[in-house]
Protein backbone atom coordinates (compact mmCIF):
# COMPACT_ATOMS: atom_id res chain seq x y z
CA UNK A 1 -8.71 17.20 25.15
CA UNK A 2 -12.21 15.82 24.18
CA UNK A 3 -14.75 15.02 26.16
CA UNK A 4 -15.31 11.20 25.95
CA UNK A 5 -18.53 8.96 26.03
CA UNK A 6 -19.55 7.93 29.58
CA UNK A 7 -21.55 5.07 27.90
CA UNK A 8 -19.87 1.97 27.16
CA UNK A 9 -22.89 0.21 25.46
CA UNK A 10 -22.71 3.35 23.13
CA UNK A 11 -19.86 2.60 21.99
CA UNK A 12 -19.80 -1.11 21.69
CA UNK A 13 -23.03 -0.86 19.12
CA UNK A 14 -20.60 1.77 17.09
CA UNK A 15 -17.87 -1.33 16.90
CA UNK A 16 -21.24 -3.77 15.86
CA UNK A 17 -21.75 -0.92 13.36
CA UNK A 18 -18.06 -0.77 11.76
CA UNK A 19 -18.84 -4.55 11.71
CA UNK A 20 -21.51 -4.46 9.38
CA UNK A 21 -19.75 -1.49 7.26
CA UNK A 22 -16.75 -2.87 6.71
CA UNK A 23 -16.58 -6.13 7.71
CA UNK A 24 -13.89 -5.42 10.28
CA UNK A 25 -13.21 -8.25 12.79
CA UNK A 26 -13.21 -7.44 16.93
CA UNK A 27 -11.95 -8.98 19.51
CA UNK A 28 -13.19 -8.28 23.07
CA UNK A 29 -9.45 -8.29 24.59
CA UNK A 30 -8.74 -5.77 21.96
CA UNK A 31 -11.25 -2.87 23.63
CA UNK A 32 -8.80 -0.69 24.84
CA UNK A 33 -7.06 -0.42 21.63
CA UNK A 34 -9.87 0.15 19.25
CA UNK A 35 -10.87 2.79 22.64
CA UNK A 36 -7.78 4.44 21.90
CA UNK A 37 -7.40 4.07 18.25
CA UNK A 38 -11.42 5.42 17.85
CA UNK A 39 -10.77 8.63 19.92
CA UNK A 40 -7.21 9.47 17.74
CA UNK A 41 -9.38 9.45 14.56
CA UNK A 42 -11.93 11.77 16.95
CA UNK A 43 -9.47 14.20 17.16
CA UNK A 44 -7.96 14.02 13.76
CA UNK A 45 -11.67 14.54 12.68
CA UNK A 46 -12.07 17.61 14.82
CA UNK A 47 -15.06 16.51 16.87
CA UNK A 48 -15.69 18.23 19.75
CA UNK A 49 -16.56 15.28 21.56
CA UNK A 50 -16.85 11.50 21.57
CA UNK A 51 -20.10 11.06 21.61
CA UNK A 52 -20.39 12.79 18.44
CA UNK A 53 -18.35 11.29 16.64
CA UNK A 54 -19.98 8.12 17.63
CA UNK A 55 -23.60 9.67 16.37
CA UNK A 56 -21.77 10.03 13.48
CA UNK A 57 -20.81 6.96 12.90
CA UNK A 58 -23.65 4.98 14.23
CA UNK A 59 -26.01 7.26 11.93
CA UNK A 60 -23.89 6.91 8.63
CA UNK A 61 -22.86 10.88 8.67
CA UNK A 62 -19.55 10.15 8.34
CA UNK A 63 -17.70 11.71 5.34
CA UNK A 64 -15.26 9.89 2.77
CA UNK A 65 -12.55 11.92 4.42
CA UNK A 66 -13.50 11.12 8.04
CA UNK A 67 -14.57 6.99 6.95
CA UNK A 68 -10.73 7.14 5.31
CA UNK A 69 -9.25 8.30 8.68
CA UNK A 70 -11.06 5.74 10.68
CA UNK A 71 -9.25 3.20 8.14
CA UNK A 72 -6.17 4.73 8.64
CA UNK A 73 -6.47 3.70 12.40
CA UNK A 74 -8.41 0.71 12.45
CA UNK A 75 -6.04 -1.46 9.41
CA UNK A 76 -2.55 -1.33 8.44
CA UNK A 77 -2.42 -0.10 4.89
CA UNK A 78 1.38 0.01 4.81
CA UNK A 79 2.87 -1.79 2.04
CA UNK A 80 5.96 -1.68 -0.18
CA UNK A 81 7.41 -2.52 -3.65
CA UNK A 82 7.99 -6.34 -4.39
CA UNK A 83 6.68 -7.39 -0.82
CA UNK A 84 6.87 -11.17 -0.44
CA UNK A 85 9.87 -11.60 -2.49
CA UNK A 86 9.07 -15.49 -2.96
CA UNK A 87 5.81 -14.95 -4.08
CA UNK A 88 7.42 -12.32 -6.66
CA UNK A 89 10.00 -14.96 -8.03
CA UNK A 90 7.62 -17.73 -8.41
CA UNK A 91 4.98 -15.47 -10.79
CA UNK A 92 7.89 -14.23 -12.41
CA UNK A 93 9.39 -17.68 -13.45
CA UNK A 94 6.51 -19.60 -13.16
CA UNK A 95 3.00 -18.23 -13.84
CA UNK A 96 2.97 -14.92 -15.53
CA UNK A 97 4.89 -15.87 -18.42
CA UNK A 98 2.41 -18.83 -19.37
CA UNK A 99 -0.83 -16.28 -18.51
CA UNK A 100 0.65 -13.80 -21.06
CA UNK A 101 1.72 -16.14 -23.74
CA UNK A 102 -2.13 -18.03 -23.21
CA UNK A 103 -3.83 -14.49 -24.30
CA UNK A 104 -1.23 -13.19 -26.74
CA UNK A 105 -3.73 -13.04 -29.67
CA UNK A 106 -5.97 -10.24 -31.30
CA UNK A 107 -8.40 -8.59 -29.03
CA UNK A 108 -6.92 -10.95 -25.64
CA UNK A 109 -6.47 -9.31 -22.55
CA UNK A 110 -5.10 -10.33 -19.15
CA UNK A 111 -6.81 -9.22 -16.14
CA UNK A 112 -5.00 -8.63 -12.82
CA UNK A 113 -7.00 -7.02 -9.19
CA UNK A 114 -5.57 -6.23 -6.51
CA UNK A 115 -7.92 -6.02 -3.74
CA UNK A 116 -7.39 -3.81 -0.85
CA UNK A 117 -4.42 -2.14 -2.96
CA UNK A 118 -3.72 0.50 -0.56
CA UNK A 119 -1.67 3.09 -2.11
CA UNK A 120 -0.90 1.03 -5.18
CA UNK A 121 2.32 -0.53 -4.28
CA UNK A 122 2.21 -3.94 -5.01
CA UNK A 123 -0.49 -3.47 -8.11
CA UNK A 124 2.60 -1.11 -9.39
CA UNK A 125 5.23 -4.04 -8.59
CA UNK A 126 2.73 -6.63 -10.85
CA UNK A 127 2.58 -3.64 -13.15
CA UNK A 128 6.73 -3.62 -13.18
CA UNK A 129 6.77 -7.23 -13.16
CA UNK A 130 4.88 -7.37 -16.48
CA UNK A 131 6.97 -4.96 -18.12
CA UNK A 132 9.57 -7.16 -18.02
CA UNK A 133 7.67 -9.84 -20.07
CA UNK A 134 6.61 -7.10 -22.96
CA UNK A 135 8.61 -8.85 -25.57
CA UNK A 136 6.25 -11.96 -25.41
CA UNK A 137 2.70 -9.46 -24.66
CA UNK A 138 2.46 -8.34 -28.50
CA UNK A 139 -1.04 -8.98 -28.36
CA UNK A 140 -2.67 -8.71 -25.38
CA UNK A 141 -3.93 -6.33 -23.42
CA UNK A 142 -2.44 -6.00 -19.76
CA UNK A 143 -5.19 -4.20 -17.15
CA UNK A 144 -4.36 -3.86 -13.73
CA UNK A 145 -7.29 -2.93 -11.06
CA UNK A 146 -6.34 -1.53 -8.05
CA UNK A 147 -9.67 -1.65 -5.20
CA UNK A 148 -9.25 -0.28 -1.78
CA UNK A 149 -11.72 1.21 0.90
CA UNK A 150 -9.39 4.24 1.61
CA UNK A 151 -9.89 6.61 -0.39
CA UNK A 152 -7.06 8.87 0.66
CA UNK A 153 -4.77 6.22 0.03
CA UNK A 154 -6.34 5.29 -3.66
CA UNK A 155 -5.91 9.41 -4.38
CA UNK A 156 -1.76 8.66 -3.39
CA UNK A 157 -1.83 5.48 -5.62
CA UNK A 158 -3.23 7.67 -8.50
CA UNK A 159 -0.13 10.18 -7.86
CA UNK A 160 2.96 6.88 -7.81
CA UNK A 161 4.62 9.38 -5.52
CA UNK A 162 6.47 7.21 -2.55
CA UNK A 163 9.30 7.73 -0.38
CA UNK A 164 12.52 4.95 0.23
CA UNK A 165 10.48 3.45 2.72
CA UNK A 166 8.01 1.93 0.18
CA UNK A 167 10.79 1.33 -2.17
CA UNK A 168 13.30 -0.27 0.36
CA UNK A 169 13.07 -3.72 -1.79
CA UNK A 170 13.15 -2.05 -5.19
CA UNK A 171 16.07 -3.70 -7.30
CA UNK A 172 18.66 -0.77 -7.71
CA UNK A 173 18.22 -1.35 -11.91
CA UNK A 174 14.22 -1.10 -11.72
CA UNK A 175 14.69 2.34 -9.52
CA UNK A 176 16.89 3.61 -11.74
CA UNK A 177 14.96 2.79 -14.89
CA UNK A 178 11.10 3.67 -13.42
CA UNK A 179 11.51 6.37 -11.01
CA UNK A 180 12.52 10.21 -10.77
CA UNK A 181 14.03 11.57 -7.46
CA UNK A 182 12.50 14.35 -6.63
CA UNK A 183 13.74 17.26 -4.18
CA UNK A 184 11.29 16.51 -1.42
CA UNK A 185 12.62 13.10 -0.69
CA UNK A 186 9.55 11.45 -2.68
CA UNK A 187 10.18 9.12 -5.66
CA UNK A 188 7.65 9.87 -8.82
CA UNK A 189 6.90 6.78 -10.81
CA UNK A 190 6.97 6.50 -14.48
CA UNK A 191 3.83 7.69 -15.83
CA UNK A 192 3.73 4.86 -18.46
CA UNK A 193 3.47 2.31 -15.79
CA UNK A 194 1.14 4.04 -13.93
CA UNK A 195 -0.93 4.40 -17.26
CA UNK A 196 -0.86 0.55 -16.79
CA UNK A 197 -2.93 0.34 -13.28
CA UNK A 198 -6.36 1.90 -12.77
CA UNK A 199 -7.79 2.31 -9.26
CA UNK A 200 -11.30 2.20 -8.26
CA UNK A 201 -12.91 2.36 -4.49
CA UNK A 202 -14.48 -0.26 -3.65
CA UNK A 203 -15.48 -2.14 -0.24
CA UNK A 204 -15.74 -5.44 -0.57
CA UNK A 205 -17.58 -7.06 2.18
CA UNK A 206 -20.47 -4.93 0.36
CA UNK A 207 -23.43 -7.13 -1.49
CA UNK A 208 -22.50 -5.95 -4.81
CA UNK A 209 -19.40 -4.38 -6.16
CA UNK A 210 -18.58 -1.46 -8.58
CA UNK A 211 -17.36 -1.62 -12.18
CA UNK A 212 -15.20 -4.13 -13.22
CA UNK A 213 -15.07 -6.08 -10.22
CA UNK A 214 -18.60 -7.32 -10.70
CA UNK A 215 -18.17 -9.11 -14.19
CA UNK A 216 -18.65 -12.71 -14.34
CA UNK A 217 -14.93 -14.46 -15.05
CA UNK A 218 -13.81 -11.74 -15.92
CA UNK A 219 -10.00 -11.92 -13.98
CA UNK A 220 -7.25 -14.07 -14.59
CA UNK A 221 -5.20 -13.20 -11.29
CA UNK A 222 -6.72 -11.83 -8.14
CA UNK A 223 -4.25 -10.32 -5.11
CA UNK A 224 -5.93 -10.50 -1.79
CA UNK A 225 -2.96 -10.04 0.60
CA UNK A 226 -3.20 -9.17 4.35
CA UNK A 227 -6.98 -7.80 3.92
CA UNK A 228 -8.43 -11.43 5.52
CA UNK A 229 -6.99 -10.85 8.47
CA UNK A 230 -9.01 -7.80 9.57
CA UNK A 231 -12.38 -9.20 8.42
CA UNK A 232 -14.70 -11.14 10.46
CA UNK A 233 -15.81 -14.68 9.25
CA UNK A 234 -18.77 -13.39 7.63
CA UNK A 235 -17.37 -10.85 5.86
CA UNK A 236 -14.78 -13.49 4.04
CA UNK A 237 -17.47 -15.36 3.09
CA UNK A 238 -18.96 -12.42 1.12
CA UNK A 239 -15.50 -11.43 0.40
CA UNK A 240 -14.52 -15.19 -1.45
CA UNK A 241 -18.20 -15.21 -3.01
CA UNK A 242 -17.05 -11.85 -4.89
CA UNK A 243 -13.93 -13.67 -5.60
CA UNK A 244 -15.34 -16.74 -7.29
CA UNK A 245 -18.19 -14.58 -9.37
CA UNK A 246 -14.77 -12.70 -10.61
CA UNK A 247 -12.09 -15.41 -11.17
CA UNK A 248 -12.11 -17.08 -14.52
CA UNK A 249 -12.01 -20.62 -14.38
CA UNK A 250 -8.12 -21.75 -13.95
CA UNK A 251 -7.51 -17.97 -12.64
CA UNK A 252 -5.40 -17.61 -9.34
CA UNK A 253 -5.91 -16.53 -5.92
CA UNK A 254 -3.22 -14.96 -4.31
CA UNK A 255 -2.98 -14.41 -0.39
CA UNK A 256 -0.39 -13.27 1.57
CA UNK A 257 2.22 -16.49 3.15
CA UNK A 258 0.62 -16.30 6.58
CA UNK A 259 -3.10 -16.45 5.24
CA UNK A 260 -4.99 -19.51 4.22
CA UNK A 261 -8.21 -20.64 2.93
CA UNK A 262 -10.18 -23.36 4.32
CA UNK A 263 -9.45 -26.63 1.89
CA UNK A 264 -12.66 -27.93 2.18
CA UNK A 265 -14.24 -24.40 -0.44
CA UNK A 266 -15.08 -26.99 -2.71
CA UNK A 267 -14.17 -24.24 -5.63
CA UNK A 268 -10.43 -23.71 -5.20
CA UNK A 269 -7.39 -25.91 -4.99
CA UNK A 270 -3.80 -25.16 -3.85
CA UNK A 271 -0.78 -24.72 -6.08
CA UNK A 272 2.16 -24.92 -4.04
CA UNK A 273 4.90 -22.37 -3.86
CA UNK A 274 7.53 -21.50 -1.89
CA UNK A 275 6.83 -20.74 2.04
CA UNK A 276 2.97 -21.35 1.08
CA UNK A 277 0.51 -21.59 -1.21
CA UNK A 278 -1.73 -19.84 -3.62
CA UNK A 279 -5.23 -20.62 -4.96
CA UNK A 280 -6.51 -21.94 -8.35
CA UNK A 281 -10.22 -21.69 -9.34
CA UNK A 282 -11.30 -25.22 -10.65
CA UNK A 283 -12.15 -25.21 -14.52
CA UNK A 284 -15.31 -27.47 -13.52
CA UNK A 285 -16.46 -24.88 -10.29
CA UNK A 286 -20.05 -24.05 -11.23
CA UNK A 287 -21.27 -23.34 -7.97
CA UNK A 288 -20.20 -21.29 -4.70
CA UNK A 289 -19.64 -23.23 -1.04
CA UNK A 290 -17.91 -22.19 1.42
CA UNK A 291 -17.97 -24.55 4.64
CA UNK A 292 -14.98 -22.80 6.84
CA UNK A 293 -12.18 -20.18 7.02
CA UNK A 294 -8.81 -20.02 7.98
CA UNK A 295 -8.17 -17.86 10.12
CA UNK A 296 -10.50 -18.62 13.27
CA UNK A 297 -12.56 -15.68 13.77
CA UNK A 298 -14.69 -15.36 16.97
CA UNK A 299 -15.60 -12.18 19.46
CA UNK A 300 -17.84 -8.99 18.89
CA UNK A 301 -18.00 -9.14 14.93
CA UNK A 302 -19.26 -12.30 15.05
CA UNK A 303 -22.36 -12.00 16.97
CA UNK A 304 -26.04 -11.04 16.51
CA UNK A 305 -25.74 -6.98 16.82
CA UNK A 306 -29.56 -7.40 18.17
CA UNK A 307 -28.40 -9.44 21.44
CA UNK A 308 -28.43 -7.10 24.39
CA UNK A 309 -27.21 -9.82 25.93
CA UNK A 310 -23.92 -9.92 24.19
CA UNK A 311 -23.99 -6.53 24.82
CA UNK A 312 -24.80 -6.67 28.47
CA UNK A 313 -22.07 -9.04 28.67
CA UNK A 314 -19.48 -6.54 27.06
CA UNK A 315 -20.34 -3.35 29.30
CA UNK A 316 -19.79 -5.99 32.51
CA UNK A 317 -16.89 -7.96 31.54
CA UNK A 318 -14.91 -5.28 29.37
CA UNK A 319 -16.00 -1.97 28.96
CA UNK A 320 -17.36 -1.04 32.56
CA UNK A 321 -14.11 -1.68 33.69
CA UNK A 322 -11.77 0.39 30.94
CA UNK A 323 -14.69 3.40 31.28
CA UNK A 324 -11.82 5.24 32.72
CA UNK A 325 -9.39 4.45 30.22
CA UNK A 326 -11.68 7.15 28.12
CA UNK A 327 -10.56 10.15 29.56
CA UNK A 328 -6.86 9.73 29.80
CA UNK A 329 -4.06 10.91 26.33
CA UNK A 330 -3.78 9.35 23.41
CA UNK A 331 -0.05 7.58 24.07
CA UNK A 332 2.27 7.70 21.40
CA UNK A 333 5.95 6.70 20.90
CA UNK A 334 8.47 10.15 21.29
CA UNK A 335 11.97 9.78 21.15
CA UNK A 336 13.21 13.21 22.49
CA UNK A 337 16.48 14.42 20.17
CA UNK A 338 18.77 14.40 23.55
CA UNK A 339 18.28 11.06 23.91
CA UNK A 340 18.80 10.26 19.78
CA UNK A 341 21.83 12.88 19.95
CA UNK A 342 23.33 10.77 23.12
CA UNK A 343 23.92 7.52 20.92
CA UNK A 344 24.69 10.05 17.26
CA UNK A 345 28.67 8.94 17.57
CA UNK A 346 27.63 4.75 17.54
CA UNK A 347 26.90 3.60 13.79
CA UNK A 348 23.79 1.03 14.21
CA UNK A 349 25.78 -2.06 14.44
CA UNK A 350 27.50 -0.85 17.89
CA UNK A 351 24.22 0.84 18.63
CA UNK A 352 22.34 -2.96 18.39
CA UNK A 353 25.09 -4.55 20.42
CA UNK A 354 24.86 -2.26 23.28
CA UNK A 355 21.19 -3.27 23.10
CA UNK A 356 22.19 -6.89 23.16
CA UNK A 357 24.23 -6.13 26.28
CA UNK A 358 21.48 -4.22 28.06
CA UNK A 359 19.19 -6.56 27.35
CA UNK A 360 21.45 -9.41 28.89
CA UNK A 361 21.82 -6.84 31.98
CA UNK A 362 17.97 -6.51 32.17
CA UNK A 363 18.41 -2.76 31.60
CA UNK A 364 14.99 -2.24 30.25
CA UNK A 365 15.09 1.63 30.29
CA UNK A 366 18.92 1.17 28.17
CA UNK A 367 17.51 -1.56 25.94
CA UNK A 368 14.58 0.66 25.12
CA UNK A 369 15.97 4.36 25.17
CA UNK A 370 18.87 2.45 22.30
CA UNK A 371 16.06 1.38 20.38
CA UNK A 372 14.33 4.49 19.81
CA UNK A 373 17.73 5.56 19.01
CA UNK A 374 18.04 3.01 16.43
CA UNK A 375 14.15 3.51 15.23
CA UNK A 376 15.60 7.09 14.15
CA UNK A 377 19.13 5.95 12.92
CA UNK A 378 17.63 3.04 10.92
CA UNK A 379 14.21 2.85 10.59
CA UNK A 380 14.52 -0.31 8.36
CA UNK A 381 16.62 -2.12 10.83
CA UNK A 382 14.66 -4.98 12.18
CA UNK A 383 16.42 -5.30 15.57
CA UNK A 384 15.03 -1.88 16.67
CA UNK A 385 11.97 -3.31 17.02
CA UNK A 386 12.09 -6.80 17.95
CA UNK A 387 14.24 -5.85 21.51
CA UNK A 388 11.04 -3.56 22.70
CA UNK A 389 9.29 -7.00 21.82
CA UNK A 390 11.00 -9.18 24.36
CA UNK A 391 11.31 -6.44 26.78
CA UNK A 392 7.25 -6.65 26.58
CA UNK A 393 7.04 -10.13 26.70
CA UNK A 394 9.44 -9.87 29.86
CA UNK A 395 7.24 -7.69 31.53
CA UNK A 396 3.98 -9.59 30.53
CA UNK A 397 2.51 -7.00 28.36
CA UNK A 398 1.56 -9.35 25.35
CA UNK A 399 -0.69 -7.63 23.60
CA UNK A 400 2.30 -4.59 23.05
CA UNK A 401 4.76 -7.33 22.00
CA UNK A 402 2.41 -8.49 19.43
CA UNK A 403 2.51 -4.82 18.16
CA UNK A 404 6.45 -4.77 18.18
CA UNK A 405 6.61 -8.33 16.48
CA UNK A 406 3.93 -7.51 13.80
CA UNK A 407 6.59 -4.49 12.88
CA UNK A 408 9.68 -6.43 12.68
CA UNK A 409 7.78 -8.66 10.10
CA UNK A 410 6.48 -6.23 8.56
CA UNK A 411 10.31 -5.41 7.61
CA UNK A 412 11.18 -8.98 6.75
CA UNK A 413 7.91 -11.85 6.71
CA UNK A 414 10.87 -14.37 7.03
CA UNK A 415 12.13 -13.37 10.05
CA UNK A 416 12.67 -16.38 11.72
CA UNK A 417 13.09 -15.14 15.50
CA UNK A 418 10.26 -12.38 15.13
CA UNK A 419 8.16 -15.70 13.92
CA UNK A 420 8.86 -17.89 17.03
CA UNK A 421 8.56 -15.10 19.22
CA UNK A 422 5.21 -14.29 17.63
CA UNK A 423 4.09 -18.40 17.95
CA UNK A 424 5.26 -17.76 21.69
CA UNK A 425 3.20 -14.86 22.27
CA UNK A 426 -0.12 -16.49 20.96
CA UNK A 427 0.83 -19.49 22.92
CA UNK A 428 0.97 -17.41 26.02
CA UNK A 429 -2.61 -15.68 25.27
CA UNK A 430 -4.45 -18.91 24.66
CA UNK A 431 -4.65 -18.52 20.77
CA UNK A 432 -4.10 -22.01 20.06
CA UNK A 433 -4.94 -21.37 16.50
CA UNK A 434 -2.62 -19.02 15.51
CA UNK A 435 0.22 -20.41 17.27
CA UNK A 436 -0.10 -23.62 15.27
CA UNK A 437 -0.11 -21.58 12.20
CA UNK A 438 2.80 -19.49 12.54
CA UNK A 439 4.98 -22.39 13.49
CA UNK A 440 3.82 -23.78 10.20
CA UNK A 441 4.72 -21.02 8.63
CA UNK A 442 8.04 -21.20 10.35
CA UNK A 443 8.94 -24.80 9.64
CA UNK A 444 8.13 -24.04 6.10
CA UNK A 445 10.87 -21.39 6.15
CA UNK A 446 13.22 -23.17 7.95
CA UNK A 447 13.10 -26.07 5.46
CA UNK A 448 14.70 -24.27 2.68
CA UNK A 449 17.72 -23.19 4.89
CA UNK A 450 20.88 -24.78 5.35
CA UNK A 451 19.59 -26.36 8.21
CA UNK A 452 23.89 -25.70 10.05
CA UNK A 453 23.55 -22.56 9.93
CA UNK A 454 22.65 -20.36 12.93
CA UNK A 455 19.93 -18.35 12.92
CA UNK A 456 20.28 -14.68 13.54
CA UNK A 457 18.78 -13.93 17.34
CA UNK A 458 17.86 -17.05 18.14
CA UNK A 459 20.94 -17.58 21.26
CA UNK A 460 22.72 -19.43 18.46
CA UNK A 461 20.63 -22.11 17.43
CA UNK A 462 20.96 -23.46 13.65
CA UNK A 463 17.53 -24.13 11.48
CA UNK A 464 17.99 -27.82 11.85
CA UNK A 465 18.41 -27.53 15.67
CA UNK A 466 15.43 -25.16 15.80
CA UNK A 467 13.03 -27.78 13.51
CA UNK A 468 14.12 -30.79 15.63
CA UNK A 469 12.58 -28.65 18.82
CA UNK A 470 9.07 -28.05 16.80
CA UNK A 471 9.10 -31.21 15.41
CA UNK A 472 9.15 -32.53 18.91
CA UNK A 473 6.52 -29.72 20.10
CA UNK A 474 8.71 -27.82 22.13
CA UNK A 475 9.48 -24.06 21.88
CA UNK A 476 12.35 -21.87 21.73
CA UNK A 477 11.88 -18.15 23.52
């Protein structure tokens, strides 16, 4: 085991310093996790102490390798093929068709970034999406950018090597047609289409960016999904003034359904798609303003990293008391294989109702040991991690049942039940905010459904029985 820091202040001016590197947004409730998830990249960096690593950091000696492991920990960088299916069918029908045919003379080009790419999933599915449209391209030129702050994760882009996991939405036809199994379970991309996407590091909360990214009007269509989220409010300000120096005038913004921008940035207007919106740059924008953010952003990031005061405040109220936390393992999920080879007879659909039943019984030990079982079975199935969810929520342990609910979205961002029992968890830890914004979200969804039909987990409630109770401002758990 390491040794850990025994000074608290220490390591509160290294989260004030990821701050300012990468823009990365803090919450004080959140200490013991970013303790915890800190000291994993420690070890995985083979430091021989806290402390150290923490000089490290605080000094700027930390190496691409090491900076791309304390990414790893600190964002999500999961993705897959054709994520946010809606979003997919909308640019397919509606938008990229007219972009291509606009430039489809000598010498045009259309210009697509994808900002915090990741490993290149989702500038590949634009890449794929495209292809399908080369009968009307004669002329232009396609380029796809891929930026990310990962560098590890840009090197796997460059390869288009992925497992089933990051293909799990892949249309059977487009698999078939742009991939190669190969014996070690991984999937190799066509190397035409990768030919299509070039991938460049970049961070963007810097001042001023690399390459291409830092021509004037120079993109027609900029992705910018689930990167917001992490990044303090002054960090999306830099973030959207890089965006408006790049967009061409007319050019699109595209966020991810649950993110927003501010209405009042006097430079973009919405365009209206299904379950959200994305972002047009006016043709007349001449100037930059930005006057608020969606979403609300306030804690540690946001403050003046010269205030001992704040700091003071920190050490008393948060970090004084989780000192000990320091010392203890790293936890991590383990399902042992007696307990997977106890459930290997029960296929996953009489696995998940003998969670149901458990559940009803208030056998939390059952409810979660079937789970993990399921976790292994199915990986993809949704239920296996929504259950540990409630159980959390049960027991009061919120900030866990945000973890399990952020997975089961993960698998499906339309998950209606994982939605309201997200809304219900911000509800019960004060963030007013959010709450109101995933029940938008979830209205939205529930909208477009046949509003008779019952909606799966949700104690057999349809969609128009379940928008009656929001319209009225009640809640479903």
């Amino acid at each position: 085991m390491i040794r850990v820091s025994n000074n608290p202040v220490y390591f509160i001016e290294s989260l004030i310093v990821l701050s300012r590197q990468f823009g990365y947004h803090f919450q004080v409730e959140n200490m013991k996790d970013m303790v915890l998830r800190i000291r994993k990249t420690c070890s995985r960096c083979g430091y021989a102490s806290f402390d150290a690593f923490l000089e490290a950091l605080n000094c700027s000696k930390l190496n691409m390798q090491e900076k791309s492991y304390l990414i790893d920990e600190l964002m999500n960088g999961e993705s897959y093929f054709f994520r946010h299916k809606h979003q997919h069918d909308w640019l397919m029908t509606n938008l990229l068709p007219g972009l291509v045919r606009s430039q489809n003379r000598p010498q045009a080009r259309v210009r697509v970034w994808h900002a915090g790419c990741s490993r290149g999933e989702e500038a590949y599915s634009t890449a794929l999406l495209l292809e399908d449209l080369r009968d009307i391209q004669d002329s232009a030129a396609i380029e796809i950018y891929g930026s990310d702050i990962n560098s590890l994760s840009l090197d796997q882009a460059r390869k288009g090597l992925y497992r089933m996991w990051s293909l799990r939405s892949m249309p059977p036809a487009c698999l078939k047609t742009h991939f190669k199994p190969l014996s070690n379970n991984y999937y190799e991309l066509d190397s035409r289409i990768r030919n299509k996407c070039q991938f460049h590091y970049c961070n963007l909360v810097d001042q001023s960016l690399p390459g291409p990214f830092c021509e004037p009007d120079s993109f027609d269509l900029i992705f910018c999904r689930n990167v917001l989220i992490y990044f303090t409010e002054q960090a999306i300000e830099q973030v959207m003034k890089h965006f408006f120096h790049a967009l061409k005038p007319g050019g699109y913004l595209i966020l991810s359904p649950s993110e927003s921008v501010d209405a009042r940035i006097n430079w973009l207007e919405r365009v209206p798609v299904p379950t959200g919106f994305i972002y047009r740059k006016k043709v007349e924008a001449d100037h930059y303003e930005l006057q608020g953010m969606v979403p609300e952003l306030s804690g540690l990031a946001q403050t003046d990293p010269n205030t001992s005061m704040e700091l003071h405040y920190l050490y008393r109220n948060e970090a004084k008391q989780e000192a000990s936390l320091w010392s203890q393992p790293v936890e991590s999920e383990a399902i042992t294989r007696a307990e997977t080879d106890q459930h290997s007879a029960l296929n996953s659909a009489e696995i998940i109702e003998q969670i149901e039943q458990s559940f009803r019984d208030h056998n939390h030990t059952r409810v979660d040991q079937l789970c993990g079982a399921l976790r292994v079975r199915d990986p993809d199935n949704i239920a296996g991690y929504y259950y540990p969810a409630l159980l959390c929520i049960e027991t009061g342990e919120l900030e866990k049942a945000l973890d399990w609910l952020r997975k089961s979205l993960y698998l499906d961002n339309n998950f209606l039940a994982g939605l309201i029992q997200l809304a219900h968890v911000y509800q019960l830890l004060g963030k007013v905010h959010y709450y109101h914004r995933t029940m938008r979200t979830t209205q939205k969804i529930l909208t477009n459904l046949d509003l008779n039909a019952a909606v799966p987990h949700a104690n057999g409630k349809t969609a128009g029985e379940l928008l009656r109770i929001i319209d009225s401002g009640g809640f479903t758990s």
